[in-house]
PDB file of N, CA and C in Angstrom:
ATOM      1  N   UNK A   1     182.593  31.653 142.047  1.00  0.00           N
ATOM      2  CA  UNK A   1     182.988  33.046 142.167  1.00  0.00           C
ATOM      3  C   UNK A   1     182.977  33.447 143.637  1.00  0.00           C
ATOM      4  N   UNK A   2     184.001  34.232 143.890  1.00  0.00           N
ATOM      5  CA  UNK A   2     183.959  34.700 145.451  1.00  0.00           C
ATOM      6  C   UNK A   2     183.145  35.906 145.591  1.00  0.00           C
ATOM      7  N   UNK A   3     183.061  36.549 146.759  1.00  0.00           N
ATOM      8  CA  UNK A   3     182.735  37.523 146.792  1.00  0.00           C
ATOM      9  C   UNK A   3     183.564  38.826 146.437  1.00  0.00           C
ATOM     10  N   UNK A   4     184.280  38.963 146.693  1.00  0.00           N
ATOM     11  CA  UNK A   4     185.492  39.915 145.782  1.00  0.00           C
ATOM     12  C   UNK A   4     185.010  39.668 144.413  1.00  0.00           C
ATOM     13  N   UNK A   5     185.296  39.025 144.100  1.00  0.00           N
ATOM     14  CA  UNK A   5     185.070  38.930 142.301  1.00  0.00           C
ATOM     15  C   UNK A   5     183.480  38.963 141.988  1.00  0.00           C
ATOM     16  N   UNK A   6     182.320  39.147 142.793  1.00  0.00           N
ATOM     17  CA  UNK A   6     181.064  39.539 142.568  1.00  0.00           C
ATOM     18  C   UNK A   6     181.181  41.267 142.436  1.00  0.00           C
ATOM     19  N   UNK A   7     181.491  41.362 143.344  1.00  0.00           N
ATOM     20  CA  UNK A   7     181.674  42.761 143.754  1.00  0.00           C
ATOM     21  C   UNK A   7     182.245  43.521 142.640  1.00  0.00           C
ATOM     22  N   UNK A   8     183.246  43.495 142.546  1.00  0.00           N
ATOM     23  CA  UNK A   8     184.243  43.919 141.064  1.00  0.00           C
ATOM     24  C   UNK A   8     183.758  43.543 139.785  1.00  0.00           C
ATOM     25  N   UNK A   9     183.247  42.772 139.943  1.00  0.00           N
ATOM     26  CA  UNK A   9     181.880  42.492 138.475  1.00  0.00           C
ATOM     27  C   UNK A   9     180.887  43.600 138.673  1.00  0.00           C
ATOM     28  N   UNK A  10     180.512  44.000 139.583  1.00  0.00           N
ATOM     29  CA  UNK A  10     179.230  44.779 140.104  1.00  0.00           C
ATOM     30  C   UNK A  10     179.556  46.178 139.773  1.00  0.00           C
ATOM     31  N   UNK A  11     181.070  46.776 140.509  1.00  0.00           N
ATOM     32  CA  UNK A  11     181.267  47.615 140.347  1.00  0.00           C
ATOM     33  C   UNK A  11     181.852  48.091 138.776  1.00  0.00           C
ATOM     34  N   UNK A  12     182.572  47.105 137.871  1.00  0.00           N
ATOM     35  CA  UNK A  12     182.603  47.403 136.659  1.00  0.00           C
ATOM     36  C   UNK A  12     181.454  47.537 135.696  1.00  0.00           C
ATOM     37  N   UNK A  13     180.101  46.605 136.002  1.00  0.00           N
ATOM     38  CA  UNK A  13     178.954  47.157 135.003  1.00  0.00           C
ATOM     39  C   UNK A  13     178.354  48.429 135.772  1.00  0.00           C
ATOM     40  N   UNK A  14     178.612  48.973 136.931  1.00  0.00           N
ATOM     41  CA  UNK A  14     177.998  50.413 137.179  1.00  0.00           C
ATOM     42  C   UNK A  14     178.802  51.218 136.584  1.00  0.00           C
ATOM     43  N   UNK A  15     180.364  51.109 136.867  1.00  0.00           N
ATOM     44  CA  UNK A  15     181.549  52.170 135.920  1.00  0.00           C
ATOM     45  C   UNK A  15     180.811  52.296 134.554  1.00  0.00           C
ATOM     46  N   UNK A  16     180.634  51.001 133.787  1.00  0.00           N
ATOM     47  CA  UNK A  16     180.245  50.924 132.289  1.00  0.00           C
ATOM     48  C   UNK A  16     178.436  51.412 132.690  1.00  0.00           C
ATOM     49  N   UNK A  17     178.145  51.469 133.153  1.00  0.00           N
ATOM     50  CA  UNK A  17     176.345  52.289 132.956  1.00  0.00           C
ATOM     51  C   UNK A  17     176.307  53.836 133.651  1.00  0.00           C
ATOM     52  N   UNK A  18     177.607  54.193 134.009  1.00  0.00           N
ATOM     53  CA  UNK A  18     177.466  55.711 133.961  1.00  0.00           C
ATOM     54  C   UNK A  18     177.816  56.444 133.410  1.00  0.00           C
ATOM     55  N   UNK A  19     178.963  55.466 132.235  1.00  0.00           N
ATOM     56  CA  UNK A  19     179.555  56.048 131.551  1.00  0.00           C
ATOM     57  C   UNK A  19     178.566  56.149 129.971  1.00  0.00           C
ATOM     58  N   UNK A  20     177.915  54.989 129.556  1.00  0.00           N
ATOM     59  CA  UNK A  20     176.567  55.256 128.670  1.00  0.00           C
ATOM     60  C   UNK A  20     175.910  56.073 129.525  1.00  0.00           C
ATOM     61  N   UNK A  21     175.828  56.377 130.429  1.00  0.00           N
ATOM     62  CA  UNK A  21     174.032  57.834 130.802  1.00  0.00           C
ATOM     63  C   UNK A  21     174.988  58.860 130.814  1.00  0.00           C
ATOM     64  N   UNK A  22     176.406  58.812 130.924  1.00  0.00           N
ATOM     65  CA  UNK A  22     176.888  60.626 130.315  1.00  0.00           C
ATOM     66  C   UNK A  22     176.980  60.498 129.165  1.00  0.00           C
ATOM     67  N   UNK A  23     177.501  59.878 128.216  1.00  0.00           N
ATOM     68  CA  UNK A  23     177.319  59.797 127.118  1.00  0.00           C
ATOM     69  C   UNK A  23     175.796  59.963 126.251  1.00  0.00           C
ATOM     70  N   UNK A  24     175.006  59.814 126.942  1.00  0.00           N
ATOM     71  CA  UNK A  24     173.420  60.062 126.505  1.00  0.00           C
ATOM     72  C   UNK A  24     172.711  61.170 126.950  1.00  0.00           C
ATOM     73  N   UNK A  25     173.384  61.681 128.203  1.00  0.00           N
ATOM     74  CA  UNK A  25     172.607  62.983 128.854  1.00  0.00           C
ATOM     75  C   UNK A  25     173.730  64.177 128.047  1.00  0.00           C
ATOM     76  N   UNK A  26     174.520  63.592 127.841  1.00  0.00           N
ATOM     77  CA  UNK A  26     175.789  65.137 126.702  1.00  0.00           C
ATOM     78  C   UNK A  26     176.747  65.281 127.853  1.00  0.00           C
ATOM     79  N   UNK A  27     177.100  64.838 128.988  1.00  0.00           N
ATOM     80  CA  UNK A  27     177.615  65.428 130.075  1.00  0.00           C
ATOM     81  C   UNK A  27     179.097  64.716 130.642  1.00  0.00           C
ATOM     82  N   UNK A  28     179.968  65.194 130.465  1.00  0.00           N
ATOM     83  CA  UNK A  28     181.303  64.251 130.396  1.00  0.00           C
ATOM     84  C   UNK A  28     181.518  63.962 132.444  1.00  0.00           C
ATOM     85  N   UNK A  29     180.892  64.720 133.125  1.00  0.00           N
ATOM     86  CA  UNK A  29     180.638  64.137 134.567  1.00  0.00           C
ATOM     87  C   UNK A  29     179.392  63.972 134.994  1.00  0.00           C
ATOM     88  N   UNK A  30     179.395  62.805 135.415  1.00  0.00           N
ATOM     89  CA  UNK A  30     177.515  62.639 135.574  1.00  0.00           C
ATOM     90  C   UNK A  30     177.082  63.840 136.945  1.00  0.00           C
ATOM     91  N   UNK A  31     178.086  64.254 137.821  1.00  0.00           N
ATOM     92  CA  UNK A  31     177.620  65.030 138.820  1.00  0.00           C
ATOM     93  C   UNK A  31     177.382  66.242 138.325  1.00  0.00           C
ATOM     94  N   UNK A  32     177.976  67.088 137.377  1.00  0.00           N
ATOM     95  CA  UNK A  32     177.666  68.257 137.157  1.00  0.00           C
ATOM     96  C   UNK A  32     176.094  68.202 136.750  1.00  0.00           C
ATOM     97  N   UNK A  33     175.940  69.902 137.662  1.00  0.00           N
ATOM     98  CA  UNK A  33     174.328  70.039 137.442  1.00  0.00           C
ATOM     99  C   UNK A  33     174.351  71.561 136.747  1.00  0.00           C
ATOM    100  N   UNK A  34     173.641  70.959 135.527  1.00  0.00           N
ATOM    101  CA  UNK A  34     173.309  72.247 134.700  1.00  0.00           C
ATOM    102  C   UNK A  34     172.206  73.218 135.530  1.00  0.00           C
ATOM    103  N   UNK A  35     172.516  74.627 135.788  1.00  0.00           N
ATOM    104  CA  UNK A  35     172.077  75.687 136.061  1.00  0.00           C
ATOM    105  C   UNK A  35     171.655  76.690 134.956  1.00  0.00           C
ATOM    106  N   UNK A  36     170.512  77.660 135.322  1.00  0.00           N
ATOM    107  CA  UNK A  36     170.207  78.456 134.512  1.00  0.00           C
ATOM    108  C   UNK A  36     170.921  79.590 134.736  1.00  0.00           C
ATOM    109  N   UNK A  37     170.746  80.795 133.310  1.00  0.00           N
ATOM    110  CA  UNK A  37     171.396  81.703 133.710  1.00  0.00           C
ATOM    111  C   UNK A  37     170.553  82.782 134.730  1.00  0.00           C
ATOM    112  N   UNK A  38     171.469  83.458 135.401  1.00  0.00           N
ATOM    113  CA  UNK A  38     170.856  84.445 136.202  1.00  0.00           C
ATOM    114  C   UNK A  38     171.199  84.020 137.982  1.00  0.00           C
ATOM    115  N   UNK A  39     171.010  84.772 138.643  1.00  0.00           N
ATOM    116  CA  UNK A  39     171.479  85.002 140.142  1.00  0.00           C
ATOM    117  C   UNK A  39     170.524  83.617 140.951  1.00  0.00           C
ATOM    118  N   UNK A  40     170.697  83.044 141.552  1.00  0.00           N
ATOM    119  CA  UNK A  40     169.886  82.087 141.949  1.00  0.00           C
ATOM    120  C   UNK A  40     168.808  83.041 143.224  1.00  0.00           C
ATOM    121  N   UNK A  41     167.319  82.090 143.165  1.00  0.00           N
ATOM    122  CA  UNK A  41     165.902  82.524 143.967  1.00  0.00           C
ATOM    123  C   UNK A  41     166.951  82.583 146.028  1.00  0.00           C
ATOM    124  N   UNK A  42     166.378  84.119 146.344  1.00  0.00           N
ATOM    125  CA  UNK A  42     166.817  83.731 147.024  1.00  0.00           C
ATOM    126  C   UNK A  42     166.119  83.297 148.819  1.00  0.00           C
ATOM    127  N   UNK A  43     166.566  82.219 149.413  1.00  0.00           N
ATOM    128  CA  UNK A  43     165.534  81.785 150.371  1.00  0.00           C
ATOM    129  C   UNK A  43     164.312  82.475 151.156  1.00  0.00           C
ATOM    130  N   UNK A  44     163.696  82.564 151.265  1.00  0.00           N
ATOM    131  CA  UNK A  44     162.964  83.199 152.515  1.00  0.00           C
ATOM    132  C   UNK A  44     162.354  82.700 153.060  1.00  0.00           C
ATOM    133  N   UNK A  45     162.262  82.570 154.619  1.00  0.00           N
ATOM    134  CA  UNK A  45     161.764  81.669 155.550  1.00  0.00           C
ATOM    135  C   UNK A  45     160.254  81.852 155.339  1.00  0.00           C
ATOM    136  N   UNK A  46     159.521  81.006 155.740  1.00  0.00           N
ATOM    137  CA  UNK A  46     158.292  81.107 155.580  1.00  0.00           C
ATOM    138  C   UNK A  46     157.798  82.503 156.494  1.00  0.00           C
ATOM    139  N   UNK A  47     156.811  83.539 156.819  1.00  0.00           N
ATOM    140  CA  UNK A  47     156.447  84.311 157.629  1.00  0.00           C
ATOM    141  C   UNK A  47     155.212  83.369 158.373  1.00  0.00           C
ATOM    142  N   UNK A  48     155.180  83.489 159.596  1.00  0.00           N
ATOM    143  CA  UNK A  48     154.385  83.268 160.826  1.00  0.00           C
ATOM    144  C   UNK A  48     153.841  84.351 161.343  1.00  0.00           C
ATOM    145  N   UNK A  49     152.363  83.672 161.186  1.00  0.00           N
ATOM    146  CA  UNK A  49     151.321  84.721 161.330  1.00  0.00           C
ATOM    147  C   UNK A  49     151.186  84.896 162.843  1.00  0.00           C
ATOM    148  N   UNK A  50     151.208  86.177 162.945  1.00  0.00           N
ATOM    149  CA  UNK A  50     151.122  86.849 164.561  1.00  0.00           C
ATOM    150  C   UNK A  50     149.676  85.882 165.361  1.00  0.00           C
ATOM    151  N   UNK A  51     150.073  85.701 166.915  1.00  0.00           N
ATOM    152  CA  UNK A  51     149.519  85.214 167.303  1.00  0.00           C
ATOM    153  C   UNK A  51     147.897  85.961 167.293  1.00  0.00           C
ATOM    154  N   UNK A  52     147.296  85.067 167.734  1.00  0.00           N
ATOM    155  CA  UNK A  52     145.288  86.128 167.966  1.00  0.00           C
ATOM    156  C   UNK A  52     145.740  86.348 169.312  1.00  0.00           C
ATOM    157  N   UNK A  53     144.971  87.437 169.465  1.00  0.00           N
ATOM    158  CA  UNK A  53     144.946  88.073 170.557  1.00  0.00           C
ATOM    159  C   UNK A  53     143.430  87.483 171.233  1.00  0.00           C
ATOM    160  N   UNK A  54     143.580  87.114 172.289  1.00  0.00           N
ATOM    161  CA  UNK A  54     142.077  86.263 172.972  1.00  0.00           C
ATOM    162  C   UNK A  54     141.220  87.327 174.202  1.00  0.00           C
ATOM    163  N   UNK A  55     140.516  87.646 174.427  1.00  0.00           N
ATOM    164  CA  UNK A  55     139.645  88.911 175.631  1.00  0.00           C
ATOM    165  C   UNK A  55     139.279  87.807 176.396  1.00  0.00           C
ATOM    166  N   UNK A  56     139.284  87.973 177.789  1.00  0.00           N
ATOM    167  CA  UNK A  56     138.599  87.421 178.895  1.00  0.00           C
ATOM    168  C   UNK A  56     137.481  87.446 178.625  1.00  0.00           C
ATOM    169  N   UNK A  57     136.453  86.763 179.249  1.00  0.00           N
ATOM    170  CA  UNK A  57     134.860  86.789 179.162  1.00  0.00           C
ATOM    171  C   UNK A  57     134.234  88.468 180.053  1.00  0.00           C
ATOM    172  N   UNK A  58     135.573  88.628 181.048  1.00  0.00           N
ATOM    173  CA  UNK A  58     134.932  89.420 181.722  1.00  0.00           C
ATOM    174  C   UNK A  58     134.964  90.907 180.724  1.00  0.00           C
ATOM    175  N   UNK A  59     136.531  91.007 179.484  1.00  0.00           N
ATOM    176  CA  UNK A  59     136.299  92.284 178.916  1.00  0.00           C
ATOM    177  C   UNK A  59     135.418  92.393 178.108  1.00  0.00           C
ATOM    178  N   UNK A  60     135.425  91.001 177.163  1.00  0.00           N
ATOM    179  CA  UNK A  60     134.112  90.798 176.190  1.00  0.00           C
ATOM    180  C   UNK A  60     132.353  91.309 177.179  1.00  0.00           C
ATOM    181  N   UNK A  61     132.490  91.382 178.227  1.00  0.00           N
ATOM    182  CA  UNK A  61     131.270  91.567 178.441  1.00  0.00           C
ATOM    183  C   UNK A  61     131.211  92.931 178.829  1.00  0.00           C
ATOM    184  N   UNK A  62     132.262  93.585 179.299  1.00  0.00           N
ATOM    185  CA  UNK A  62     132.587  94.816 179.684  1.00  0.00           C
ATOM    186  C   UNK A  62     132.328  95.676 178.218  1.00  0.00           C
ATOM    187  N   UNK A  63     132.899  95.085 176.980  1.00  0.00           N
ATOM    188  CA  UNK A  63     133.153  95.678 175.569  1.00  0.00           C
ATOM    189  C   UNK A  63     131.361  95.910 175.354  1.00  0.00           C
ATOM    190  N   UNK A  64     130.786  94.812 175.387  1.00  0.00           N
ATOM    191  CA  UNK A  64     129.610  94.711 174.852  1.00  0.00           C
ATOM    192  C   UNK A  64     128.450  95.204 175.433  1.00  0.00           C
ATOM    193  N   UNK A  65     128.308  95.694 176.753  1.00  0.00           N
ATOM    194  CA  UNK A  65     127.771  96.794 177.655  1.00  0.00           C
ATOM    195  C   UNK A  65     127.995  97.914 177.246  1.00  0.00           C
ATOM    196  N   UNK A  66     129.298  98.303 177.095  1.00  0.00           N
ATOM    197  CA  UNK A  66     129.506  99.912 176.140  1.00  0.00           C
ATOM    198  C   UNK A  66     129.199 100.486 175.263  1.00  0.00           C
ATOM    199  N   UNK A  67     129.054  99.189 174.248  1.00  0.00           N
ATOM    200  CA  UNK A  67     128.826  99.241 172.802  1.00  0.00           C
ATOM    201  C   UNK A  67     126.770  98.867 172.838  1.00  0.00           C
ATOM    202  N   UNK A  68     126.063  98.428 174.021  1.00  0.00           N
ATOM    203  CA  UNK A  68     124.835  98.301 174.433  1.00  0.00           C
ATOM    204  C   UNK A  68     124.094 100.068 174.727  1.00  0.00           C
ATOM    205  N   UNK A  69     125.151 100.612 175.596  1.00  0.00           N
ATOM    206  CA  UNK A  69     125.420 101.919 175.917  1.00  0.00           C
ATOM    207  C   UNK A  69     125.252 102.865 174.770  1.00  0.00           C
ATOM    208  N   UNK A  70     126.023 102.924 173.757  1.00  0.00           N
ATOM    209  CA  UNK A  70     126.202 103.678 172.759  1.00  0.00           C
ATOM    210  C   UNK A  70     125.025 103.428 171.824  1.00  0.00           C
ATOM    211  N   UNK A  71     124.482 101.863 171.428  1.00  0.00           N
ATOM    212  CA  UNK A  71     123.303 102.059 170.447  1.00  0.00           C
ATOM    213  C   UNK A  71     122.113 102.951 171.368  1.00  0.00           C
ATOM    214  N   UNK A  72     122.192 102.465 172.911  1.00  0.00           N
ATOM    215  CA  UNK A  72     121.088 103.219 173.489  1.00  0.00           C
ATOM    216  C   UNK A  72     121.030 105.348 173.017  1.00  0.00           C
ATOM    217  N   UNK A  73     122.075 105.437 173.285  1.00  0.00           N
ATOM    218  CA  UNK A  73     122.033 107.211 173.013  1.00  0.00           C
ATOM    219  C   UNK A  73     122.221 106.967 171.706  1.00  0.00           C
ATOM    220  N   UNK A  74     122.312 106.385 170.988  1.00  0.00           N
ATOM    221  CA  UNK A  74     122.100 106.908 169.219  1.00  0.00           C
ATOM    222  C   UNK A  74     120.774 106.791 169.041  1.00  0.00           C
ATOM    223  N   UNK A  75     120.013 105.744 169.659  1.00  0.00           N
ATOM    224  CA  UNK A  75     118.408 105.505 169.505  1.00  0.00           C
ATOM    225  C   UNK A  75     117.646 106.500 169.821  1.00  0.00           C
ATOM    226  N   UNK A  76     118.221 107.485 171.200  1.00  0.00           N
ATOM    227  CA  UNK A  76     117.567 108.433 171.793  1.00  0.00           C
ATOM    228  C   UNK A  76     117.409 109.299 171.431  1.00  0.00           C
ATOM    229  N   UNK A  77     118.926 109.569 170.272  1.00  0.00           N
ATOM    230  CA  UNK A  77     119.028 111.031 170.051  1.00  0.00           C
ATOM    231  C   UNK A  77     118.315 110.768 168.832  1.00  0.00           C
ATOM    232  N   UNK A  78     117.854 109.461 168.043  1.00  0.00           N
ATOM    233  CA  UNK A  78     117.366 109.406 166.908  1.00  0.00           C
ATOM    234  C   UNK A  78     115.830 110.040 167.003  1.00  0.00           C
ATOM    235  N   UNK A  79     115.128 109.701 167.758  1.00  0.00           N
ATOM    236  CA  UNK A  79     114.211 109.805 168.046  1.00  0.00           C
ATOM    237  C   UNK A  79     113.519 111.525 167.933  1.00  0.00           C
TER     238      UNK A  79
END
């Protein structure tokens, strides 16, 4: 057998095995794709979460002096 005539053997038992799996799936073209009814889902990109916002060491220490500040006069006035 040549190669031509492998080939054409090859390609006639795939013709004949797609034609049994439409015949078994109900479907007279094997490409058609059954869909449901109704409007199809429609895409949405994933959302990306906003970057963090990062403080210098110098505001973090600036923040935390203020907020050192403020328990002091709540303590005072508690008193």
């Amino acid at each position: 057998m040549t190669t031509q005539e492998i080939l054409a053997a090859i390609d006639a038992e795939i013709s004949k095995l797609q034609q049994v799996r439409a015949a078994l799936s109900g479907y007279s073209d094997p490409t058609v794709v059954k869909r449901g009814p109704g409007r199809p889902k429609k895409i949405v990109a994933p959302v990306k979460a906003p970057a963090k916002r990062v403080l210098s060491d110098a505001a973090r220490a600036k923040i935390a002096a203020a907020q050192k500040k403020r328990w002091a006069a709540s303590r005072k006035a508690a008193k």
